[in-house]
Protein backbone atom coordinates (compact mmCIF):
# COMPACT_ATOMS: atom_id res chain seq x y z
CA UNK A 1 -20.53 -69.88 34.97
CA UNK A 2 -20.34 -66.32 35.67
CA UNK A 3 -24.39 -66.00 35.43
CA UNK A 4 -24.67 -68.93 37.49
CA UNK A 5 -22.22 -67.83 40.43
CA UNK A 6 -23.61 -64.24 40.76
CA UNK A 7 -27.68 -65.66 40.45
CA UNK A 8 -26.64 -67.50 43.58
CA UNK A 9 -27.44 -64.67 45.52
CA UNK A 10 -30.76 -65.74 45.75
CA UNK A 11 -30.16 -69.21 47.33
CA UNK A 12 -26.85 -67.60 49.21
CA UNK A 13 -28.35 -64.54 50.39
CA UNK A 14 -25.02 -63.13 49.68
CA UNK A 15 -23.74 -61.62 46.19
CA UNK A 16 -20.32 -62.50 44.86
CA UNK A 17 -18.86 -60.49 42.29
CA UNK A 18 -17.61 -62.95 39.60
CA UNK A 19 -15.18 -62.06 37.23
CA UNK A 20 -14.03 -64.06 33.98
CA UNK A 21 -12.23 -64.05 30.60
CA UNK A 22 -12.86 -64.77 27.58
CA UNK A 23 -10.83 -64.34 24.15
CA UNK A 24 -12.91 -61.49 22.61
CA UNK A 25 -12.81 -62.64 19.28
CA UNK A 26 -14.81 -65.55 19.81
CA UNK A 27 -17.49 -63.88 22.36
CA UNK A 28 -20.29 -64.83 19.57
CA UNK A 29 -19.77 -68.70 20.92
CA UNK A 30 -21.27 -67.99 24.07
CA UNK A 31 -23.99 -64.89 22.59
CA UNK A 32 -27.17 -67.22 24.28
CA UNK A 33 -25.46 -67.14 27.28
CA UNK A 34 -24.56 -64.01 27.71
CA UNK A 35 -28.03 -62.81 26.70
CA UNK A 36 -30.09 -64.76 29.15
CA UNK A 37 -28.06 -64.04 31.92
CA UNK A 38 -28.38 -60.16 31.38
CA UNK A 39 -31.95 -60.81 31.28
CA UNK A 40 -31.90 -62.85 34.69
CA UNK A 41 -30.39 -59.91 35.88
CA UNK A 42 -26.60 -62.04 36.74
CA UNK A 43 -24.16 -59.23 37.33
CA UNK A 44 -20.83 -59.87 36.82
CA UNK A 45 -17.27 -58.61 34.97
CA UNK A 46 -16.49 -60.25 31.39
CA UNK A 47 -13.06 -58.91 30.74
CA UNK A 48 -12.76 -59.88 26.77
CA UNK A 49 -9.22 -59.70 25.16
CA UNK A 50 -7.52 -58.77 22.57
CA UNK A 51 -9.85 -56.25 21.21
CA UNK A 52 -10.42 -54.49 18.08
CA UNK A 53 -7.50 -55.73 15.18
CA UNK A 54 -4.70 -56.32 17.36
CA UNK A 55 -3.81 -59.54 16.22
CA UNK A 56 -4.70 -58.78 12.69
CA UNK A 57 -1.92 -60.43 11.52
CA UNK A 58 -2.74 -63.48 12.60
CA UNK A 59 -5.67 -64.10 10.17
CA UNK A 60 -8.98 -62.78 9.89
CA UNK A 61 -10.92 -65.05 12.92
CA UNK A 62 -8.23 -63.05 15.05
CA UNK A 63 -9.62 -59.91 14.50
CA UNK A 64 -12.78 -58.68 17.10
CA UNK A 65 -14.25 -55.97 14.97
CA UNK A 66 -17.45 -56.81 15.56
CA UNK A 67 -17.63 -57.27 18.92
CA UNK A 68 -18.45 -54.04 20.12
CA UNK A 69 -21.78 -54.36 18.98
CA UNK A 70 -22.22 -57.36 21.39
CA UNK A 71 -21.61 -54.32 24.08
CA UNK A 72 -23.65 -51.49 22.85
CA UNK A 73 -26.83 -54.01 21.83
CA UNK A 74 -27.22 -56.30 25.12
CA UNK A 75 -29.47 -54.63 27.75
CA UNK A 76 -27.86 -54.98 31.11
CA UNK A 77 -24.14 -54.77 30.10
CA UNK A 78 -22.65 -51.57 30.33
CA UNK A 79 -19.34 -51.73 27.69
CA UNK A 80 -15.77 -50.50 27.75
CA UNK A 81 -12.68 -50.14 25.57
CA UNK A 82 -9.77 -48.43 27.18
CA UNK A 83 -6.70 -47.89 26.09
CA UNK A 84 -4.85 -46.65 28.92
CA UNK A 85 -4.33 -47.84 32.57
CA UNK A 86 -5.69 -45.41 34.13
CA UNK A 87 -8.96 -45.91 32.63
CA UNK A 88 -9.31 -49.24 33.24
CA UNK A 89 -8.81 -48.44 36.95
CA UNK A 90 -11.30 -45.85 36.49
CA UNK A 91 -13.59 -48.24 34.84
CA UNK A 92 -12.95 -51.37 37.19
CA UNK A 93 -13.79 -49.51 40.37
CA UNK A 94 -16.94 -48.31 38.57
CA UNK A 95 -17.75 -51.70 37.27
CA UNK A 96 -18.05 -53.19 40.74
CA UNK A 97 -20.19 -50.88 42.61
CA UNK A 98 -22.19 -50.64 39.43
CA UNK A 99 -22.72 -54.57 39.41
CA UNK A 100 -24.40 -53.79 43.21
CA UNK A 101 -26.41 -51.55 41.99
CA UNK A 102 -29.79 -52.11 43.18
CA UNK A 103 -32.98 -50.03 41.67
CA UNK A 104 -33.88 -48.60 45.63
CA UNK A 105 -30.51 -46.48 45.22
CA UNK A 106 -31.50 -43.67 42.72
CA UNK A 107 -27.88 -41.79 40.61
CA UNK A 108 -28.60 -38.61 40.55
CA UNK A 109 -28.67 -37.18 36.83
CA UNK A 110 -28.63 -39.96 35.20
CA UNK A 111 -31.61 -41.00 32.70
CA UNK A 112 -31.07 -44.27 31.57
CA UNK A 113 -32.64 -47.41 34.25
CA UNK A 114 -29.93 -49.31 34.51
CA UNK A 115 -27.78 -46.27 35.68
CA UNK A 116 -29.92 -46.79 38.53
CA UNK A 117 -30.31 -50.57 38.90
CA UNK A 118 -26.94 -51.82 37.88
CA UNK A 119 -25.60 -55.07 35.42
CA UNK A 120 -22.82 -56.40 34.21
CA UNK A 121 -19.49 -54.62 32.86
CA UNK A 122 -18.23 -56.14 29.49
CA UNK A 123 -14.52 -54.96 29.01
CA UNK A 124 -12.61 -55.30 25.74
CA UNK A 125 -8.66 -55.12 26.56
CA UNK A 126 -5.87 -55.35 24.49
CA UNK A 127 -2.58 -57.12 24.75
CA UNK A 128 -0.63 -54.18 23.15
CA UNK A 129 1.65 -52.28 24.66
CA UNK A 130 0.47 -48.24 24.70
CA UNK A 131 2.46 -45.29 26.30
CA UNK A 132 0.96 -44.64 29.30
CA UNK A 133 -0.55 -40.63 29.58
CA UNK A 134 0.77 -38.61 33.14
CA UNK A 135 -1.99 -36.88 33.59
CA UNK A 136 -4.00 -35.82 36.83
CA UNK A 137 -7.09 -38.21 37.30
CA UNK A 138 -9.68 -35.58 38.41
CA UNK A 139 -13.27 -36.40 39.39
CA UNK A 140 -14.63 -34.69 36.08
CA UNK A 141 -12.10 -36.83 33.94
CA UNK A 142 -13.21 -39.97 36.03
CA UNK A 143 -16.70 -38.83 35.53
CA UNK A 144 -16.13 -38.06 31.52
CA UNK A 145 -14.06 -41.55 31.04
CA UNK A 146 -17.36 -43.40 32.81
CA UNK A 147 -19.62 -41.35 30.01
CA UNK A 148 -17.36 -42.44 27.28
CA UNK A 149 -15.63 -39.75 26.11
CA UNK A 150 -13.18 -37.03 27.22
CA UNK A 151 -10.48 -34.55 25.29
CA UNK A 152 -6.74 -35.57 25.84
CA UNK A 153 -6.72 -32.67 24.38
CA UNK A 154 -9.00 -30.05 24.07
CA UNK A 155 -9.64 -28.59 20.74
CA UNK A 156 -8.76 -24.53 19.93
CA UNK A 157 -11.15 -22.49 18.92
CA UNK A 158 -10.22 -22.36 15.45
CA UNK A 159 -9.84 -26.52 15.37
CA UNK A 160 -11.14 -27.95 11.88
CA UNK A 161 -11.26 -31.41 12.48
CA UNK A 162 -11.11 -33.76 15.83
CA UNK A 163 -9.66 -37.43 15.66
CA UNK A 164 -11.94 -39.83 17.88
CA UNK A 165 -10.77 -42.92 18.87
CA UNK A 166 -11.09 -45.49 21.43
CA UNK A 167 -8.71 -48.51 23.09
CA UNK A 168 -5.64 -49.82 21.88
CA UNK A 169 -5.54 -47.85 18.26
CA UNK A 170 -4.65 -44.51 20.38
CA UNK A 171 -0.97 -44.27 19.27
CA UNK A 172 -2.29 -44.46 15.79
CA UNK A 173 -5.10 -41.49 16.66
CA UNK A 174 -2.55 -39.39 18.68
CA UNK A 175 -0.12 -39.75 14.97
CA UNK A 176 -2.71 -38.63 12.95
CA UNK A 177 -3.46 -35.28 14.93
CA UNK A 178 0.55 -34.88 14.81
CA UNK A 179 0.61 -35.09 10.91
CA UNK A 180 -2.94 -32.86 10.44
């Protein structure tokens, strides 16, 4: 449905920016789907949820571990995990002027084609509940959290190890730098 409502652009002259749900875990149900309307070019927002082992102990077809991949492999879908709020606003106001992308535009210092042409945003969300960070949302920590990575804390110069981490497991990173 979501292929289907933003591919009427070309009968409708007019683009709509559809965005749907699905329950993340089972994302592999509609994999055919999902890769022939990247490749017809549909642009829309799948907002998947929960992700990663949230619901773990609700039995093993719960769990969305795999999913990620769906993200990183599918050519026209640009992927996201956060974990806070801010992020995701971040992210969502990205994620629609990046589905109107259109190749003519041109980003600046970007390499890869699609930074320049646009897709579809594929967001895995989580239903737990996370401390919220107060921090101040700068243009270079907007920028960073776009790239996919950024330091809630940067790293001293005599650091030995760095915990990476991404969505809802971040109270569980944030512990483990406590106890190192």
């Amino acid at each position: 449905m979501l292929s289907a409502l933003d591919l009427s652009h070309s009968i409708n002259r007019e683009r709509l920016l559809p965005i749907g749900t699905v329950y993340d875990p089972f994302i592999y149900r509609a994999a055919d789907q999902l890769n022939y309307a990247c490749y017809q070019d549909a642009r829309f927002m799948l907002v998947a949820t929960p992700s990663g082992i949230t619901l773990a102990p609700e039995g093993g077809a719960q769990r969305s571990i795999r999913t990620p991949l769906v993200g990183m492999a599918q050519d026209g879908l640009a992927s996201f995990e956060p974990g806070f709020i801010d992020e995701l606003a971040v992210i969502m106001q990205f994620g629609i002027e990046y589905m109107q992308r259109d190749c003519e535009i041109g980003i600046k210092n970007q390499s890869w084609q699609r930074d320049q042409s646009g897709g579809s945003v594929y967001l895995r969300l989580s239903t737990r509940q996370l401390e919220q960070p107060q921090w101040y949302m700068s243009e270079a920590l907007q920028n960073d959290i776009i790239e996919g990575t950024y330091w809630m804390r940067k790293p001293g110069p005599n650091a030995e190890v760095v915990v990476t981490y991404t969505g809802s497991i971040a109270p569980e990173a944030i512990e483990a730098v406590g106890r190192i």
